[in-house]
C-alpha atoms as a PDB file:
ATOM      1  CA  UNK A   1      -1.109 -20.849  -4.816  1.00  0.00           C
ATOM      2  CA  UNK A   2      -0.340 -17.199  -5.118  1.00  0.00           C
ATOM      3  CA  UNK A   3      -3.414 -15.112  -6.189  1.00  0.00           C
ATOM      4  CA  UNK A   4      -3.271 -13.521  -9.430  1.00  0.00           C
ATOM      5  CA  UNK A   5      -3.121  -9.210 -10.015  1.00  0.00           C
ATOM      6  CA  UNK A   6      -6.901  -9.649 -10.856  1.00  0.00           C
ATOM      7  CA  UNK A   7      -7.919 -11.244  -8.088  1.00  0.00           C
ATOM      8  CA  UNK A   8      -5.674  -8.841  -5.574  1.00  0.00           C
ATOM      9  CA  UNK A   9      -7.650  -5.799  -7.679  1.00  0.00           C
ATOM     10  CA  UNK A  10     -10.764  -7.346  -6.830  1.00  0.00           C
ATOM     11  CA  UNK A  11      -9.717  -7.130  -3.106  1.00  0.00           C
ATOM     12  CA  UNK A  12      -8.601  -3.416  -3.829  1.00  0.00           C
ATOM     13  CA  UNK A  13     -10.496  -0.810  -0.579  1.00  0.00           C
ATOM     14  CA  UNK A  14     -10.826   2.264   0.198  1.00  0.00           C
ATOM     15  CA  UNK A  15      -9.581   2.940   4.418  1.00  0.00           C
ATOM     16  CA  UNK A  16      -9.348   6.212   6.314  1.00  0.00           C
ATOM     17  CA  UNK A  17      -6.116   7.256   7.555  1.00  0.00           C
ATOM     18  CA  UNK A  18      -7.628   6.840  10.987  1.00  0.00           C
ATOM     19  CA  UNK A  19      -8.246   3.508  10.325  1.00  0.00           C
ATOM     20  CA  UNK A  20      -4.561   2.638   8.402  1.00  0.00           C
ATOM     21  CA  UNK A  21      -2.568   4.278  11.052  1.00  0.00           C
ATOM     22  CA  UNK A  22      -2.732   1.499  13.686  1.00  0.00           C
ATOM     23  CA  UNK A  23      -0.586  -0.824  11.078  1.00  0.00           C
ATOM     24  CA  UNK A  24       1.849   1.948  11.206  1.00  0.00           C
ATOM     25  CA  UNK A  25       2.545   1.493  14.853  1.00  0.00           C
ATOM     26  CA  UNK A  26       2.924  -2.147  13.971  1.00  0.00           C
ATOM     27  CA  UNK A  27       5.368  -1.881  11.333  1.00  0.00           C
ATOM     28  CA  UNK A  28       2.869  -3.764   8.818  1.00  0.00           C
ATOM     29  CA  UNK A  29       1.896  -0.168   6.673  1.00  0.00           C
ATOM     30  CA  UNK A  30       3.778   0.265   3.482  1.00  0.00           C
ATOM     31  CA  UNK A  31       3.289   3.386   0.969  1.00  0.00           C
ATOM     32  CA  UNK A  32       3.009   2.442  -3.010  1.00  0.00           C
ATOM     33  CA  UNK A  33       3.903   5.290  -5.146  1.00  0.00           C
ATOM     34  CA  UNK A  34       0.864   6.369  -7.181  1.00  0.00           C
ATOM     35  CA  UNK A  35       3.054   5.383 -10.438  1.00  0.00           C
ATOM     36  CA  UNK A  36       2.651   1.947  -9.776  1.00  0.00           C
ATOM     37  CA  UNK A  37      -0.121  -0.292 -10.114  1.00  0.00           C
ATOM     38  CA  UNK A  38      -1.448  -1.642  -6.489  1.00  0.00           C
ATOM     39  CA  UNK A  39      -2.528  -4.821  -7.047  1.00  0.00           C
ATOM     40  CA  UNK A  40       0.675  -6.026  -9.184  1.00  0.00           C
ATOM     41  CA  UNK A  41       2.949  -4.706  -6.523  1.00  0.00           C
ATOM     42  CA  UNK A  42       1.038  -6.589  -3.700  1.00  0.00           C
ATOM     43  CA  UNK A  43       1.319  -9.352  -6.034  1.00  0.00           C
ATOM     44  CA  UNK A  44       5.309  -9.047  -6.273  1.00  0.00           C
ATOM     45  CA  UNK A  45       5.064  -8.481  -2.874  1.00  0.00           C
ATOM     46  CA  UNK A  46       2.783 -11.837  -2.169  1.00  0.00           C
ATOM     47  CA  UNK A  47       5.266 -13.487  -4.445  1.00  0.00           C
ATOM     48  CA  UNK A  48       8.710 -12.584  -1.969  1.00  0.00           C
ATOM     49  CA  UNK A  49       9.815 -11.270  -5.402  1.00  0.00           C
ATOM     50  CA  UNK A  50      13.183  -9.732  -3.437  1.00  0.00           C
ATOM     51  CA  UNK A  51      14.910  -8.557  -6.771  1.00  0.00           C
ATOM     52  CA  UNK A  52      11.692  -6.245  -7.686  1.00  0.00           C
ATOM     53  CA  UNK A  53      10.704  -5.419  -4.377  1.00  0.00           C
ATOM     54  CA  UNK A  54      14.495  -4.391  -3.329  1.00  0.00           C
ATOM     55  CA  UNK A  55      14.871  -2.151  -6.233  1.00  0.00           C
ATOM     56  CA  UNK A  56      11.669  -0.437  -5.709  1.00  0.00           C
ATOM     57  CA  UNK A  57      12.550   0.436  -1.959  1.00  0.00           C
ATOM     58  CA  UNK A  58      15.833   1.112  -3.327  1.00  0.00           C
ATOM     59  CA  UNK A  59      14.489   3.975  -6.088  1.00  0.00           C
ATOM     60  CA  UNK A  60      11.785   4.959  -3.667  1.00  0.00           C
ATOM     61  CA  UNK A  61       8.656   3.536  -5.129  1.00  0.00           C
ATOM     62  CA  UNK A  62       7.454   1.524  -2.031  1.00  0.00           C
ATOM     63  CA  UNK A  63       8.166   1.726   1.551  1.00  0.00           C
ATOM     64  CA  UNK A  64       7.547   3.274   4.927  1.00  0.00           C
ATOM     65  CA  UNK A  65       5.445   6.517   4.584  1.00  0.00           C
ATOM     66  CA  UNK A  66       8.316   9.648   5.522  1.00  0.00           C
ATOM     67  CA  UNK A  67       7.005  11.601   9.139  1.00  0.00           C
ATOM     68  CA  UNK A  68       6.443  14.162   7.083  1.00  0.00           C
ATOM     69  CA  UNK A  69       3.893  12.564   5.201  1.00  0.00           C
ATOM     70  CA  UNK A  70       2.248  10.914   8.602  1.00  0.00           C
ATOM     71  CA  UNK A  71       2.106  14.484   9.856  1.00  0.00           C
ATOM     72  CA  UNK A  72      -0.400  15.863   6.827  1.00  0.00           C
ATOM     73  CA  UNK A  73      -2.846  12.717   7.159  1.00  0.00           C
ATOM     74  CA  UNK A  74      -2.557  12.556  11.232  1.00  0.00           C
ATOM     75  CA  UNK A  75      -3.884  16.567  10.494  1.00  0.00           C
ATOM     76  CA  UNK A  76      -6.915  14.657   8.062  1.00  0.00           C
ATOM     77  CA  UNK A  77      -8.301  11.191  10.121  1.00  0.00           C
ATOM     78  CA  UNK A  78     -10.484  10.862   7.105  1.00  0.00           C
ATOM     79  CA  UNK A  79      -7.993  11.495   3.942  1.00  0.00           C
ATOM     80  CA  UNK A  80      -9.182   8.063   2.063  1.00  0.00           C
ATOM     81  CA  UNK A  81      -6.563   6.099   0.309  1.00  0.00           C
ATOM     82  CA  UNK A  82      -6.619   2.553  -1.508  1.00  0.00           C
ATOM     83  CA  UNK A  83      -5.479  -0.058   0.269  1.00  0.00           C
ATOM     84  CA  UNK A  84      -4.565  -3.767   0.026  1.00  0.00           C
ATOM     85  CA  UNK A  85      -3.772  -6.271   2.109  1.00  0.00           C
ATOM     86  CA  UNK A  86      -0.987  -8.574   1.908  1.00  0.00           C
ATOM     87  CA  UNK A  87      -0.457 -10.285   5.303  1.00  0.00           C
ATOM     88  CA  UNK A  88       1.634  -9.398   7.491  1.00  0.00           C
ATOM     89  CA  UNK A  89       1.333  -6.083   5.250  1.00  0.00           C
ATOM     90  CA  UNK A  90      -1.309  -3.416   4.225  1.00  0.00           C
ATOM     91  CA  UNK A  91      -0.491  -1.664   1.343  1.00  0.00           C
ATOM     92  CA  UNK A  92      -1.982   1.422   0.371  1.00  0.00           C
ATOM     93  CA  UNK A  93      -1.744   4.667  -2.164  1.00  0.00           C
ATOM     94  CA  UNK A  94      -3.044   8.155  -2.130  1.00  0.00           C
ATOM     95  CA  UNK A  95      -4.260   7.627  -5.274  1.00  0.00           C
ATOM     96  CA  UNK A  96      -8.060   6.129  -5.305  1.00  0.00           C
ATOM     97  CA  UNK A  97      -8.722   3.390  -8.131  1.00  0.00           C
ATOM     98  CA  UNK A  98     -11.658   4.125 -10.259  1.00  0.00           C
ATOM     99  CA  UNK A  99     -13.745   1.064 -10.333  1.00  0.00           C
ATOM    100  CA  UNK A 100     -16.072  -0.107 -12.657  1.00  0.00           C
END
């Protein structure tokens, strides 16, 4: 059974890039847009939801983070993002969730 957006947003953290980066050299790391929600995209993405997941890769909401962008944080080990994990994946967002 596929876990619901609530319980993926309970499993919601907060990771350095210093500690993200090593899923990066693995393939596994993939960038939300700050737009979206995190926990119902990891739940599309739990889901092998192809349609929505294709058309957000296609329109650039989700995906592998540009070398541009890996520069900046390689510059800042300790930039914090939220991050989710959705094996074999970790998503993550610049954006930090408040929580409550």
């Amino acid at each position: 059974m596929l876990p619901s957006k609530e319980e993926l947003a309970l499993t919601i953290d907060e990771a350095e890039w210093s500690c993200l980066r090593a899923h990066l050299k693995r393939g596994g790391l993939i960038l939300v847009d700050d737009v979206l929600d995190l926990a119902e995209t990891a739940q599309k993405v739990a889901a092998d939801d192809i349609e929505i997941i294709q058309g957000l890769v296609e329109n650039g909401l989700i995906g592998k983070p540009s070398d541009t962008k890996i520069r900046l944080w390689e510059a800042n080990q300790q930039k914090k993002f939220a991050m989710l994990i959705v094996s074999p994946y970790v998503l993550f967002q610049e954006k930090m969730p408040t929580f409550h």
